[in-house]
Protein backbone atom coordinates (compact mmCIF):
# COMPACT_ATOMS: atom_id res chain seq x y z
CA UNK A 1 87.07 97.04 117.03
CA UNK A 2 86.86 97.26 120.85
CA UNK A 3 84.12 99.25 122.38
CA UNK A 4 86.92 102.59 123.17
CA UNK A 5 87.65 102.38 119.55
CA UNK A 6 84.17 102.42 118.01
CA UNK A 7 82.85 105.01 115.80
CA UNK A 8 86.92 106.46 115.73
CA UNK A 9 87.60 109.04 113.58
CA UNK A 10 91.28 110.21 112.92
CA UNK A 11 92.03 114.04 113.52
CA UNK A 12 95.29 115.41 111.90
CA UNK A 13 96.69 118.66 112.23
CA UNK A 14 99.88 120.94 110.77
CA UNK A 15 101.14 124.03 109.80
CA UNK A 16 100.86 125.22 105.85
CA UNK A 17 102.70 128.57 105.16
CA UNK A 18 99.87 131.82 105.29
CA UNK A 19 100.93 132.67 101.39
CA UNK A 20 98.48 132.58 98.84
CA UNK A 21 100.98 130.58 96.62
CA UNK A 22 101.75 127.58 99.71
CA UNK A 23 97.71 127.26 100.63
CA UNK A 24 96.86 126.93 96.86
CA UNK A 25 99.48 124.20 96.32
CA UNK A 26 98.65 122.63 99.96
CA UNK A 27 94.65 122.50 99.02
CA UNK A 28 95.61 121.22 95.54
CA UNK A 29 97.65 118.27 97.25
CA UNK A 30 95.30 117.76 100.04
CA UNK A 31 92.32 117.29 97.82
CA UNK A 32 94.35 114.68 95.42
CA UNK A 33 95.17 112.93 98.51
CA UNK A 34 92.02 112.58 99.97
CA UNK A 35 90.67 111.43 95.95
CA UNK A 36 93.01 109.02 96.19
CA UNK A 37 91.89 107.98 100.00
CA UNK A 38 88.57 107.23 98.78
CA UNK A 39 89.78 104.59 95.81
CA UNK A 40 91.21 102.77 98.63
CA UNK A 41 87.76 103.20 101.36
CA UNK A 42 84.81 104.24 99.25
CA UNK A 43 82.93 104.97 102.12
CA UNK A 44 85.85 107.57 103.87
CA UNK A 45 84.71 110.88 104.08
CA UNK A 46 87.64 113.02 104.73
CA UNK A 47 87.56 117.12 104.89
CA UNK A 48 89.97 120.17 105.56
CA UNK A 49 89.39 122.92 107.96
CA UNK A 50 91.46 126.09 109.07
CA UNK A 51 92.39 128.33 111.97
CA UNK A 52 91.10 131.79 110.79
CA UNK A 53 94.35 133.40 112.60
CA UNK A 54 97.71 133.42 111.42
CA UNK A 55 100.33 132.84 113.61
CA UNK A 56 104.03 133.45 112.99
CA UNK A 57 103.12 133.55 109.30
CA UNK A 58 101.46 130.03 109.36
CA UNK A 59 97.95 128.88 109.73
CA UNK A 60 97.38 125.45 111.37
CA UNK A 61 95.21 122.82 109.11
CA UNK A 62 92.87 120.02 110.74
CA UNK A 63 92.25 117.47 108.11
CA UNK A 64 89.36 114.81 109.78
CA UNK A 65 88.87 111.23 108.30
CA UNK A 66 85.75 109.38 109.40
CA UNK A 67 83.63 106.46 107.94
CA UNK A 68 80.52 104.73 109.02
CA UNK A 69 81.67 102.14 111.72
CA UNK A 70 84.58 104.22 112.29
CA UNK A 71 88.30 103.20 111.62
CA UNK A 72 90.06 100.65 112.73
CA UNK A 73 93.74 100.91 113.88
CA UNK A 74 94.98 99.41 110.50
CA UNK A 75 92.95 101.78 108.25
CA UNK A 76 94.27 104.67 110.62
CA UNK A 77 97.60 103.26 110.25
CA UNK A 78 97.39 103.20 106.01
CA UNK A 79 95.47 106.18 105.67
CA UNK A 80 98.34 107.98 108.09
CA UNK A 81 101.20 106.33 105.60
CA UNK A 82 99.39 107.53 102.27
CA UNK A 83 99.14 110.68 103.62
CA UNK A 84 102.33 111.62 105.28
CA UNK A 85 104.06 112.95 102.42
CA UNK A 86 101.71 115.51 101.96
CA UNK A 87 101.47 118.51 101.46
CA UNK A 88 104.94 119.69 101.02
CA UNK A 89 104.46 122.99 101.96
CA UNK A 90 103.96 121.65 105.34
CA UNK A 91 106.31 123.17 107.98
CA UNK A 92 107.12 120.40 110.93
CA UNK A 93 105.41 117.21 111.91
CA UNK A 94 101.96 115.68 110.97
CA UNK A 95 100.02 115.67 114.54
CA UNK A 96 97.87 113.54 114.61
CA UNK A 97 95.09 111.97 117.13
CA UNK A 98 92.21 110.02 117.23
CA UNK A 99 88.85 110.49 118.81
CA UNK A 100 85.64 107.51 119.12
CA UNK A 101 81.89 108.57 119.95
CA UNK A 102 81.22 108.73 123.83
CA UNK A 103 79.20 105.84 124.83
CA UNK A 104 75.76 105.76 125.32
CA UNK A 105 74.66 107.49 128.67
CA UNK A 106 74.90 105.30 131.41
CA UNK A 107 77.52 103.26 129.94
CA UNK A 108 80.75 104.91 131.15
């Protein structure tokens, strides 16, 4: 892993209908996803966050993947296949982007 790529974590965001019924079956998938994530990389540590506001009936979900080391371009790649599927309440694309630690101060 090059220096702009170390520590990388992989950020990945969509839109889950607001009903109770599509966030329930969303979180369901989501966490059996990320179970089956960590057979593959032990040491993943993935989590799920929220925007608090609803917008056109739809709340945008971040899920954020990390590891220690951070991910390489091929894990990002296999951890993005595994997961694009999912969930299927999702309405549109799978954004997703990924972020490294800034270097240490002096070194930009």
């Amino acid at each position: 892993m090059d220096d702009d790529t170390r520590d990388a974590e992989l950020y990945v965001y969509y839109r889950v209908p607001a009903t109770a019924s599509a966030q329930a079956q969303a979180q369901a998938e989501i966490q059996a996803a990320h179970a089956a994530l960590r057979k593959s990389w032990p040491a993943l540590a993935s989590r799920c966050l929220q925007r608090p506001e609803i917008r056109d009936g739809m709340r945008t979900w971040m899920e954020i993947h990390h590891q220690p080391g951070g991910l390489d371009a091929a894990t990002i790649a296999n951890i993005c296949a595994m997961l694009s599927p999912w969930p299927s309440a999702r309405v549109g694309p799978r954004h997703t982007e990924i972020f490294a630690t800034l270097p240490t101060s002096g070194a930009l």
